[in-house]
Protein backbone atom coordinates (compact mmCIF):
# COMPACT_ATOMS: atom_id res chain seq x y z
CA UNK A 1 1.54 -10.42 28.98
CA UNK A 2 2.53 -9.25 32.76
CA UNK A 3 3.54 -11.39 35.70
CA UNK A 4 1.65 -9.71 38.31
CA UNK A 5 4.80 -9.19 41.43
CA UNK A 6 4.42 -7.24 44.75
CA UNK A 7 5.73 -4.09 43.39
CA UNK A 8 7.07 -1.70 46.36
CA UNK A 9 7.19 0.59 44.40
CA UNK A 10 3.65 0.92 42.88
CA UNK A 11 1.50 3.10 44.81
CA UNK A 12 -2.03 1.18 45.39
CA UNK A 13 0.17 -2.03 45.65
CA UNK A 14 1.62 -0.57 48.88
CA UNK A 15 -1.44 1.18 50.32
CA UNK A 16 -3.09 -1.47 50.32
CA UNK A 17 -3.86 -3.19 53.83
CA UNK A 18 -6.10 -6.12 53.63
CA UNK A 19 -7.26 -6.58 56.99
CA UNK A 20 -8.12 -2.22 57.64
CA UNK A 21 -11.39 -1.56 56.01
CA UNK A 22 -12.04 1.28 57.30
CA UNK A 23 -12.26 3.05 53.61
CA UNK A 24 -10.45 0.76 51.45
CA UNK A 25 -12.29 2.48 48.50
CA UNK A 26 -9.65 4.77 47.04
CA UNK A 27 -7.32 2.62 47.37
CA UNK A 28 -9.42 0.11 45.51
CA UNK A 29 -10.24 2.09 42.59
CA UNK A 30 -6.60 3.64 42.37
CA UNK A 31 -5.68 -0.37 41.98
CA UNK A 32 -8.07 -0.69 38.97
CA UNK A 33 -6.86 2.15 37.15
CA UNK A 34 -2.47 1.51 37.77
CA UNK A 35 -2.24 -2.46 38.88
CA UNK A 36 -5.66 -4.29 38.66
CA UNK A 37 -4.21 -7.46 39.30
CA UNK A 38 -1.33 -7.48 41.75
CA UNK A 39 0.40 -9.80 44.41
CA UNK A 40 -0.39 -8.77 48.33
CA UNK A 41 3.22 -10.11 49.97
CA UNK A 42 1.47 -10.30 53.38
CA UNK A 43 -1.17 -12.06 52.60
CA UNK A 44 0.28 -14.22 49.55
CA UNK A 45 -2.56 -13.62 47.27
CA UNK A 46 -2.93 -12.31 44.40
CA UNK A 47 -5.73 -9.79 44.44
CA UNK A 48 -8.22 -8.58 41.55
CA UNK A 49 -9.89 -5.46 41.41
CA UNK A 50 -11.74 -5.20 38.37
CA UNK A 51 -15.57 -6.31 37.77
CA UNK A 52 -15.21 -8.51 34.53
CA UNK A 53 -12.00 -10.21 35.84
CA UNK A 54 -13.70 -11.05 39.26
CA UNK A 55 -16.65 -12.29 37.41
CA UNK A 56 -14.98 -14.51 34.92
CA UNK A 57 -13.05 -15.97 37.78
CA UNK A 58 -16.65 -17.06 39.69
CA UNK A 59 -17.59 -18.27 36.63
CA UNK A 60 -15.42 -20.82 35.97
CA UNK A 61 -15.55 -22.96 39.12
CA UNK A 62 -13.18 -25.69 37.70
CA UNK A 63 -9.86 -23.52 36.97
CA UNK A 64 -10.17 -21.60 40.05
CA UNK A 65 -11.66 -24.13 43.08
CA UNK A 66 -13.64 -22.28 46.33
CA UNK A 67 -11.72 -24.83 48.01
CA UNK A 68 -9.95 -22.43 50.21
CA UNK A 69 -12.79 -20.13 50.71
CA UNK A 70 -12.80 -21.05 54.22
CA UNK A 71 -9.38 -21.39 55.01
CA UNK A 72 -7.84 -19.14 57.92
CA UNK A 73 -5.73 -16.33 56.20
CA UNK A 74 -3.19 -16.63 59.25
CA UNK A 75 -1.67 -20.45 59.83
CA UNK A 76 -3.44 -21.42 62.91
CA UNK A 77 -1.00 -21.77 65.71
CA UNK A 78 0.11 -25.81 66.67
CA UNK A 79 -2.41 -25.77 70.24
CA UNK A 80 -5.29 -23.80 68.46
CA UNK A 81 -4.97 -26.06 65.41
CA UNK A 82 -4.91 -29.68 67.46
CA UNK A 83 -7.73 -28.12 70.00
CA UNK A 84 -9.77 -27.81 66.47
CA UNK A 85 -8.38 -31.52 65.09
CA UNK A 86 -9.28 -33.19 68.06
CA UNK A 87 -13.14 -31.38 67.57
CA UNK A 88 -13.77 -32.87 64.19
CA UNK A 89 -13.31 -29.16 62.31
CA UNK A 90 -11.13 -30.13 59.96
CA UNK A 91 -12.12 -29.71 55.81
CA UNK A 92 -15.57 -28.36 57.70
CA UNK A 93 -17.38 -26.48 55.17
CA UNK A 94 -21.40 -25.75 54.25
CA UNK A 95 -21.88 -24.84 50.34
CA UNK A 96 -19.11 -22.21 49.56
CA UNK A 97 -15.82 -24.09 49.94
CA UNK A 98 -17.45 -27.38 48.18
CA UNK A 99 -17.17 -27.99 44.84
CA UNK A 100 -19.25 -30.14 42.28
CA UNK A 101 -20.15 -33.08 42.64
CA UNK A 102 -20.58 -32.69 46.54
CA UNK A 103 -21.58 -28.64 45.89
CA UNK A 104 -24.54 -29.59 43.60
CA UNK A 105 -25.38 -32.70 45.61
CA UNK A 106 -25.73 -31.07 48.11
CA UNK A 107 -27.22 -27.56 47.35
CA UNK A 108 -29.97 -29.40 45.15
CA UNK A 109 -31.30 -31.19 48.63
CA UNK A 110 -30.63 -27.76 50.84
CA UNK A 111 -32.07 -25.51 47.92
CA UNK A 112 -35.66 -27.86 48.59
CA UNK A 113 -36.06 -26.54 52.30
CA UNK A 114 -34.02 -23.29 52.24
CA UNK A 115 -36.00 -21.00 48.90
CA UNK A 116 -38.10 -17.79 48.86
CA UNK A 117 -41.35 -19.90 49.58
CA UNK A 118 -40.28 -20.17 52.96
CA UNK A 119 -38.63 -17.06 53.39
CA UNK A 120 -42.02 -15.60 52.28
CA UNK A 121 -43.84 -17.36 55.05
CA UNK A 122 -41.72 -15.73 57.49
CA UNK A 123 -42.20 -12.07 56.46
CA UNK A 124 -45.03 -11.27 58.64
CA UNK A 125 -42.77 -12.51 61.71
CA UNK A 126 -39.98 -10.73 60.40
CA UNK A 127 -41.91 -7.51 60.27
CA UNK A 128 -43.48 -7.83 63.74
CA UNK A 129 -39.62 -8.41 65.32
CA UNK A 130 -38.42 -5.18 63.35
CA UNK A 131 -41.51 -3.09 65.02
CA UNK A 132 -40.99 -4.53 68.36
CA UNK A 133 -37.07 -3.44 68.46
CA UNK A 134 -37.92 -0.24 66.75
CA UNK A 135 -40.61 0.44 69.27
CA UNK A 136 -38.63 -0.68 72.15
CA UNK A 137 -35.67 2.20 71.45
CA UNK A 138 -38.28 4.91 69.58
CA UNK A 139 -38.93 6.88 72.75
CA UNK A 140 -35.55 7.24 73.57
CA UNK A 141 -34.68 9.47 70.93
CA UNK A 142 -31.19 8.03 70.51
CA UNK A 143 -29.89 4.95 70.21
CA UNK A 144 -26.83 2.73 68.73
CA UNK A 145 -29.14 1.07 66.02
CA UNK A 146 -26.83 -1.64 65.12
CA UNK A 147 -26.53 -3.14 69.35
CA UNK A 148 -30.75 -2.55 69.40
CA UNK A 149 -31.53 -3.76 66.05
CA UNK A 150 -28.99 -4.97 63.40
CA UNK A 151 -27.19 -7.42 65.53
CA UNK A 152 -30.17 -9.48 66.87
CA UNK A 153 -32.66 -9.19 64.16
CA UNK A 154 -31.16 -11.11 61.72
CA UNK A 155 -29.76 -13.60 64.46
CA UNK A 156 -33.58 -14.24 65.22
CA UNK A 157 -34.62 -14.41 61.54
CA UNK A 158 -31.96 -16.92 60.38
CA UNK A 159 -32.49 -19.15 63.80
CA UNK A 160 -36.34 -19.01 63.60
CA UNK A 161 -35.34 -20.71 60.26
CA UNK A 162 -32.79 -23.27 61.89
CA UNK A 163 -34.73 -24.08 64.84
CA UNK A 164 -32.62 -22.81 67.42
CA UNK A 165 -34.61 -20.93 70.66
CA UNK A 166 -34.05 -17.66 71.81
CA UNK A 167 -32.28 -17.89 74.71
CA UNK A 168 -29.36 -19.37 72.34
CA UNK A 169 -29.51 -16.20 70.45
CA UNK A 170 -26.19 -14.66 71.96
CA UNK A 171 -24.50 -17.61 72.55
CA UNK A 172 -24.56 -18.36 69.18
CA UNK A 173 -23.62 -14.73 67.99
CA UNK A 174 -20.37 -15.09 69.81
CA UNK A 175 -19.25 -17.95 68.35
CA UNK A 176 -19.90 -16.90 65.36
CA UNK A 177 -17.82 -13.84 65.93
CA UNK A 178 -14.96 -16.41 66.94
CA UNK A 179 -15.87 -17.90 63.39
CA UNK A 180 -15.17 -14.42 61.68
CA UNK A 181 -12.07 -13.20 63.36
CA UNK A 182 -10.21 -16.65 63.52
CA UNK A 183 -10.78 -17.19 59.73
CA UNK A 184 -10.48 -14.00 58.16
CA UNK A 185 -8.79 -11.89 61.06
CA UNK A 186 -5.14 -11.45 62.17
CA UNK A 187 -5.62 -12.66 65.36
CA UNK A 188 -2.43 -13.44 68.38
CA UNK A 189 -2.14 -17.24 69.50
CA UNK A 190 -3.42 -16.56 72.33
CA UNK A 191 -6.83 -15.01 70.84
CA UNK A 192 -6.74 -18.01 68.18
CA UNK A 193 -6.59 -20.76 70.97
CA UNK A 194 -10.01 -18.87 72.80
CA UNK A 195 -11.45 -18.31 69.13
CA UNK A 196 -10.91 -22.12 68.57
CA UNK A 197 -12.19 -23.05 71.66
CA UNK A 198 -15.26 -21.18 70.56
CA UNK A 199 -15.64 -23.34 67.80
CA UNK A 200 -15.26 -26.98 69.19
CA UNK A 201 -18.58 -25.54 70.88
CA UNK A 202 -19.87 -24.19 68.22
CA UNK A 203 -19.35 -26.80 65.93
CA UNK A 204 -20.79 -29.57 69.05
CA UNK A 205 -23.90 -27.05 69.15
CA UNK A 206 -24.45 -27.97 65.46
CA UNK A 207 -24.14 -31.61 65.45
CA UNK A 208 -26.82 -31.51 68.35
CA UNK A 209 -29.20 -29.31 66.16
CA UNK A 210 -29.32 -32.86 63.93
CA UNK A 211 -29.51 -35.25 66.91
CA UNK A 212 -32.49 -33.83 68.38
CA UNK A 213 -34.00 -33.54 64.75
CA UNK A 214 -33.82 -37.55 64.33
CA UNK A 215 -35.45 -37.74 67.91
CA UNK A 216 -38.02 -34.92 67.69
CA UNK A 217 -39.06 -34.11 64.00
CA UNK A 218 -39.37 -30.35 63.58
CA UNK A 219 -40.15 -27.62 61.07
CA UNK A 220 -37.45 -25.93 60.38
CA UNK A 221 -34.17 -26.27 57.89
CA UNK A 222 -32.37 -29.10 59.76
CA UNK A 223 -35.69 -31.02 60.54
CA UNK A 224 -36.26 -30.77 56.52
CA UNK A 225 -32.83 -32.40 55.85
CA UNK A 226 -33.09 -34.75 58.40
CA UNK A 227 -36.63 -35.64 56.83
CA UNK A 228 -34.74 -35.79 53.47
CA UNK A 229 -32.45 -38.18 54.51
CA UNK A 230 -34.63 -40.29 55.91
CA UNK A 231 -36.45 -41.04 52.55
CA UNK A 232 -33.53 -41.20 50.66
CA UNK A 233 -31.48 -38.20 49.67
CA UNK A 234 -27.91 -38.43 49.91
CA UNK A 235 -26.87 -36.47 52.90
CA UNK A 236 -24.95 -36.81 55.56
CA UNK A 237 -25.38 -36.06 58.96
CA UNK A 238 -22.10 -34.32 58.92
CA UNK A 239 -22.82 -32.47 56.02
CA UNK A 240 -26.58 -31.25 57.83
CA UNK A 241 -24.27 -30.27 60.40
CA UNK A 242 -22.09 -28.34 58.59
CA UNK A 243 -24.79 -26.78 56.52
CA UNK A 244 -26.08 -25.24 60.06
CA UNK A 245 -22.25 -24.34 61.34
CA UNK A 246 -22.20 -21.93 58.29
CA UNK A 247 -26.14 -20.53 57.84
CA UNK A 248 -26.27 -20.04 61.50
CA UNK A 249 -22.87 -17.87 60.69
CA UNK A 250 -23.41 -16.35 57.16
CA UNK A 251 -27.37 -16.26 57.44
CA UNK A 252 -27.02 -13.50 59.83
CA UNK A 253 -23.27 -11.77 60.41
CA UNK A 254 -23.82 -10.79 56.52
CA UNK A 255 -27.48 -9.38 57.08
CA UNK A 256 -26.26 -7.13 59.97
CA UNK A 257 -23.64 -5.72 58.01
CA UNK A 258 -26.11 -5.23 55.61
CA UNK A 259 -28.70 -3.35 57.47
CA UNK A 260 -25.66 -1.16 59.31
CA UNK A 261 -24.21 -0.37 56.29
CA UNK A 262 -27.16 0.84 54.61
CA UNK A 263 -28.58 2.78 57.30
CA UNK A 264 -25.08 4.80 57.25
CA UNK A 265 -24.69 5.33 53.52
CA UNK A 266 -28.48 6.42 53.45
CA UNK A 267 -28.14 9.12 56.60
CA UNK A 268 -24.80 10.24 54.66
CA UNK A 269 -26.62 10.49 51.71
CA UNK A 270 -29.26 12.44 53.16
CA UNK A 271 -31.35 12.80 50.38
CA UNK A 272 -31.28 8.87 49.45
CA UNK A 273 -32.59 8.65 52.77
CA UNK A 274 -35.65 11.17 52.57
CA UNK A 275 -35.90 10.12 49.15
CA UNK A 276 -37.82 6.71 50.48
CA UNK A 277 -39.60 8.29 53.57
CA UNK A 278 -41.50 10.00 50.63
CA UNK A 279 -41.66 6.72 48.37
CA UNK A 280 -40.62 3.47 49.74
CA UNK A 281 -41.61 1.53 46.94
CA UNK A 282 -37.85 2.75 46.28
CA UNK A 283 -36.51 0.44 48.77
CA UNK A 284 -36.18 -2.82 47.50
CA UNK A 285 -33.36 -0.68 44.57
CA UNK A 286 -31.99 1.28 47.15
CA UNK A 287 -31.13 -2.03 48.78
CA UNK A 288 -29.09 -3.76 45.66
CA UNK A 289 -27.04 -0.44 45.65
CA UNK A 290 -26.38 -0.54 49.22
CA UNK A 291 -25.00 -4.14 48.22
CA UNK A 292 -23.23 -2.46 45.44
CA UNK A 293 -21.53 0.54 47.54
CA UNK A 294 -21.14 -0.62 50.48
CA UNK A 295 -21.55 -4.50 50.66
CA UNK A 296 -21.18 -6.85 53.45
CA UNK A 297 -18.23 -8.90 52.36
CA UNK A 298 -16.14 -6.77 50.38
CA UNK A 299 -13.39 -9.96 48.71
CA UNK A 300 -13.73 -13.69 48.31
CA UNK A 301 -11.25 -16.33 47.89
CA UNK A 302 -10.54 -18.73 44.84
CA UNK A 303 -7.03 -21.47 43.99
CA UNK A 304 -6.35 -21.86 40.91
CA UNK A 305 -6.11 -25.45 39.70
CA UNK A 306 -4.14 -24.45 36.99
CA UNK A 307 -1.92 -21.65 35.15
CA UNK A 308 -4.27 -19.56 34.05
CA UNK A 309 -4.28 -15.86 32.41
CA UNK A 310 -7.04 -13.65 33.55
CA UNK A 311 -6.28 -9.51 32.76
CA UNK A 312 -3.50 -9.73 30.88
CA UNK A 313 -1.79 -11.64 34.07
CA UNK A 314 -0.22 -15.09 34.48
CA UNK A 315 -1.45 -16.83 37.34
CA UNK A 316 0.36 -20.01 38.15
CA UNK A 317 -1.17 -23.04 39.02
CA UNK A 318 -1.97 -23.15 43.27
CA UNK A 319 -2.39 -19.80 43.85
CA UNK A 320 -4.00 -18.34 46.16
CA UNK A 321 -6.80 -15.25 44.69
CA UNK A 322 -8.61 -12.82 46.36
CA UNK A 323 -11.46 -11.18 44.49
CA UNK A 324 -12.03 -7.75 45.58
CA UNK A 325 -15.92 -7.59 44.90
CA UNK A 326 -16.45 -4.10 47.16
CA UNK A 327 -13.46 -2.81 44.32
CA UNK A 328 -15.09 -4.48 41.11
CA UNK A 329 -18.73 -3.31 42.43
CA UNK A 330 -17.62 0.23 41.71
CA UNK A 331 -15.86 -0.67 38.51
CA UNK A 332 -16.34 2.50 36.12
CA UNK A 333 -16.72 0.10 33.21
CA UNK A 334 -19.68 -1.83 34.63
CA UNK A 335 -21.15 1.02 36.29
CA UNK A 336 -21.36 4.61 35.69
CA UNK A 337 -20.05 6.95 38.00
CA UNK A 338 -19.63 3.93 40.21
CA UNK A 339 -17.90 5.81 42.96
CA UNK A 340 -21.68 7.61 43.78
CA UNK A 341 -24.33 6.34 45.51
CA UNK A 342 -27.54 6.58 43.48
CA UNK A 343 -30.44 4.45 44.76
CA UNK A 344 -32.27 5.03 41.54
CA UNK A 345 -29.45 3.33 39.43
CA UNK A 346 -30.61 0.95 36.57
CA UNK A 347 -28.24 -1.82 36.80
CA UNK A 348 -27.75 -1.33 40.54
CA UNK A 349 -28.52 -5.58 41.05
CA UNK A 350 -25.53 -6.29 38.33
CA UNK A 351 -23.21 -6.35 41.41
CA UNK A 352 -21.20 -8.66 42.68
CA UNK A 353 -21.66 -8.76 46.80
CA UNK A 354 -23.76 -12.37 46.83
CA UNK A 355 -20.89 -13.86 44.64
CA UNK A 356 -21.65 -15.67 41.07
CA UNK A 357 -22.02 -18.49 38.94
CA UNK A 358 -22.63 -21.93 40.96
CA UNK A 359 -21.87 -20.40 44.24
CA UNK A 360 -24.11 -17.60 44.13
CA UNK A 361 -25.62 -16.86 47.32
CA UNK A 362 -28.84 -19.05 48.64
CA UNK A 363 -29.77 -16.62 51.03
CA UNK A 364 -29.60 -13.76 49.28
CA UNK A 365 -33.01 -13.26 49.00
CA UNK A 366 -33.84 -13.93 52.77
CA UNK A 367 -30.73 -10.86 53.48
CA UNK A 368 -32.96 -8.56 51.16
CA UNK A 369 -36.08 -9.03 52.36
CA UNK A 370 -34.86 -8.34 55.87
CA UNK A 371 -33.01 -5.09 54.33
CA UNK A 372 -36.72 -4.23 52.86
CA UNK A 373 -38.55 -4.87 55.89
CA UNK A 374 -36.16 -2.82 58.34
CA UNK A 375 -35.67 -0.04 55.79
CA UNK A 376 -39.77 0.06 55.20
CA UNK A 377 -40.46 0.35 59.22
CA UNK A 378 -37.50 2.96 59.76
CA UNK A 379 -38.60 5.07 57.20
CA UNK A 380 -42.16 4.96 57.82
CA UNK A 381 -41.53 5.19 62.11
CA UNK A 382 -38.22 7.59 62.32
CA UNK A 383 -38.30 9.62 59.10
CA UNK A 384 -36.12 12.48 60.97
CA UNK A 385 -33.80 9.59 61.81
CA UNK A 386 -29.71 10.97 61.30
CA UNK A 387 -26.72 10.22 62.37
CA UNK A 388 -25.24 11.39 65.27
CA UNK A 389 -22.28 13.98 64.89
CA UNK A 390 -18.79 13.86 65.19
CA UNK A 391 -19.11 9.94 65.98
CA UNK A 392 -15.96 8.01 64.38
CA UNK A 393 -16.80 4.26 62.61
CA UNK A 394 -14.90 1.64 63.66
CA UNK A 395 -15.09 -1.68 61.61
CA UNK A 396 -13.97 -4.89 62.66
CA UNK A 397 -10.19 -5.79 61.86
CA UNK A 398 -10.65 -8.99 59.18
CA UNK A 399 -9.95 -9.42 55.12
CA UNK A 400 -13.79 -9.66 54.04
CA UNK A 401 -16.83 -8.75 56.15
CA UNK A 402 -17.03 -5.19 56.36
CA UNK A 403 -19.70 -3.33 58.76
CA UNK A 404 -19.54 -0.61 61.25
CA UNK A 405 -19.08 -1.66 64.85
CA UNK A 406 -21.28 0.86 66.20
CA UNK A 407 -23.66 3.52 64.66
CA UNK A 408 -25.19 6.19 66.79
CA UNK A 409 -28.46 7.86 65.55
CA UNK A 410 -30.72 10.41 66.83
CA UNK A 411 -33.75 11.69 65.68
C-alpha cells in the first residue's frame, strides 16, 4: 500500500498545473501510467487520474461527500468573503454540493419539472435559434463561432427554460462568468472582491426569479417549483433559488464549452467532420465522444468522510479529491486507443464528463440535444466550414471548465 505525497521529483507530479488547460492531456495520461493518484501541493488535493478509481469514488457518495464541490479553490479574501456573508451566499448550493437526504429531496421535486419531456418540447425553438445565428453570420464567410453562436445559444435555451427574458441574457452571462473564475479560478483580491460583487447580484437576481413566480404563476422551471410548493412538496424558497443560481450557471457555461469544443476537435479531425456532412445520423455518437475527448469540465471535487483506500492509496479522512474525469475519459483500460478521436467508437457514452452515480448530471440530456441540433444545422448549412489558420486557442485560466475562448472559422 502507497501513501500518495507530492513527489518533486516525479515527473507528471510536477508538470502538472491545475489551473493551465491549455493541453493538460499528456500530462494526464503520463500521470496514469507513473503516479495515478498523487498529492497537488498547490492546490492541497489529492488528484486521480484513472477511470475505475474516479468512478468508484462517484459511486460511493457517503465515504467521499460533494460537499465541497462548490467551494472556492483559493480562500476568498476577508472583504470579498464578508461582501458575500452579508448577501446570504454562504453553504449556497443547487444539486451537486448536496448530499442525501436534502440531494434526493430535492432532485425528486426538480427532476418533475426539469426531464427530457420538456426538453423535447423545446427542440423546435431550439432549432429555429441555431438557424437564425447561423444565418445571421453565413454570408460573412468568417466568423468567431463561439462570440456568434456558442455563447448565447445555450444562454437562451437554458433561460427560455428558467423564465428569464432576453434582454437579461448578458447580464446574466457575466455573472455567471464571475461564478466560474471566483470558484474555480486563481483570481487577485482585487478581482475576487468585483467577482463577489457579481454575485450578491446574481444571487438577488435569483431570489427575484421566485418572488415574481408566487405573484405571477408562469411556465417555466421556477414557476413549476413554486407550483410544487404550493401543494405541498417540501421546498424551500431558498432552495428554488438556489436551484436557479446554479442551472442558470451550469445549464449553459457547460453547453458552450460543449459546442466550442466539438466544433474544434471535429475541424481538426477533418474527416470526423465531413464524415457527418455525408451522414448526420452520426451526430448524436460523435457528440458522447466529443464529451469523452474533449469534455466541458475536465475534474470534479469530492472530501472524504473517512480514511479510505482507493488505487492502492491511503486517503485520510478530510481530504480534499479532485477527480480528473478529462484524464480517466481517455483511460487506455476503459477505452481503446483512448488518446484518438473516433466518432464511430462503441462505448463512446461510457465516459465520465456528466459525473456518476446520484449526482449524475440532470441536464445532460438538454446539453446533447443542443450539441445535436447545432452540429445537424452546421453540417447541413456550412459543410466547407474549417478552421482558420495559424489562430492560437486560448482557454480560460480555472481548475475544471475547459473551452476555447475564441474559435475563428472560415468557410
Amino acid at each position: 500500500m502507497n501513501t500518495a505525497v507530492g513527489c518533486p521529483f516525479h515527473k507528471a507530479s510536477e508538470a502538472y498545473k491545475p489551473f493551465d488547460l491549455t493541453n493538460p492531456f499528456p500530462v494526464y495520461k503520463q500521470a496514469r501510467e507513473e503516479e495515478p493518484i498523487f498529492f497537488n501541493e498547490e492546490l492541497g488535493y489529492y488528484v486521480v487520474t484513472r477511470f475505475q478509481d474516479i468512478k468508484d469514488i462517484f459511486g460511493n457518495w457517503k465515504v467521499f461527500t460533494s460537499e465541497n464541490a462548490q467551494s472556492p479553490f483559493k480562500t476568498i479574501a476577508p472583504k470579498a468573503k464578508a461582501l458575500m456573508d452579508e448577501g446570504g451566499l454562504v453553504g449556497l448550493s443547487g444539486l451537486s454540493g448536496r448530499i442525501p437526504p436534502d440531494h434526493t429531496r430535492i432532485r425528486r421535486i426538480v427532476s418533475m419539472a426539469f426531464n427530457m419531456s420538456r426538453f423535447k418540447k423545446l427542440e423546435p425553438r431550439i432549432r429555429d435559434l441555431a438557424v437564425s445565428m447561423i444565418e445571421d453570420f453565413s454570408h460573412k464567410g468568417k466568423t468567431n463561432i463561439i462570440k456568434d453562436l456558442a455563447y448565447d445559444l445555450p444562454a437562451h435555451v437554458i433561460f427560455m427554460l428558467l423564465g428569464v427574458p432576453n434582454e437579461d441574457v448578458q447580464q446574466v452571462k457575466s455573472w455567471a462568468e464571475s461564478r466560474l473564475l471566483l470558484t474555480w479560478g486563481d483570481l487577485s483580491e482585487d478581482e475576487q472582491l468585483t467577482h463577489a460583487q457579481n454575485l450578491v447580484k446574481y444571487w438577488n437576481y435569483c431570489q427575484a426569479l421566485v418572488a415574481q413566480r408566487k405573484e405571477n404563476p408562469t411556465d417555466d422551471l421556477p414557476g413549476d417549483l413554486v407550483r410544487y410548493q404550493a401543494e405541498g412538496y417540501e421546498i424551500t424558497d431558498r432552495e428554488i433559488a438556489a436551484m436557479c443560481y446554479s442551472a442558470l450557471f451550469a445549464g449553459h457555461e457547460t453547453t458552450t464549452s460543449l459546442i466550442g469544443n466539438g466544433i474544434r476537435e471535429l475541424l481538426i479531425h477533418r474527416k470526423s467532420w465531413e464524415a457527418l456532412c455525408q451522414n448526420p445520423e452520426m451526430i448524436p455518437n460523435a457528440v458522447e465522444e466529443i464529451l469523452r475527448y474533449s469534455p466541458s469540465i475536465v475534474s470534479w471535487r469530492r472530501r472524504s468522510t473517512e480514511e479510505a483506500i482507493i488505487g492502492g492509496v491511503s486517503i485520510p479522512a478530510g481530504s480534499n479529491i479532485l477527480l480528473l474525469m478529462g484524464s480517466g475519459n481517455r483511460d487506455e483500460t476503459q477505452f481503446e486507443n483512448g488518446e484518438i478521436f473516433d466518432i464511430e467508437r462503441k462505448n463512446a457514452n461510457q465516459h465520465l464528463s456528466m459525473g456518476s452515480g446520484i449526482h449524475f448530471c440532470l441536464g445532460a440530456p438538454l446539453a446533447k440535444l443542443e450539441s445535436k441540433v447545432v452540429l445537424e444545422e452546421l453540417t447541413k448549412r456550412l459543410p466547407n466550414l474549417k478552421l482558420t489558420p495559424d489562430q492560437t486557442f486560448e482557454f480560460a485560466h480555472n481548475t475544471s471548465f475547459r473551452a476555447p475562448v475564441a474559435l475563428e472559422v472560415e468557410w
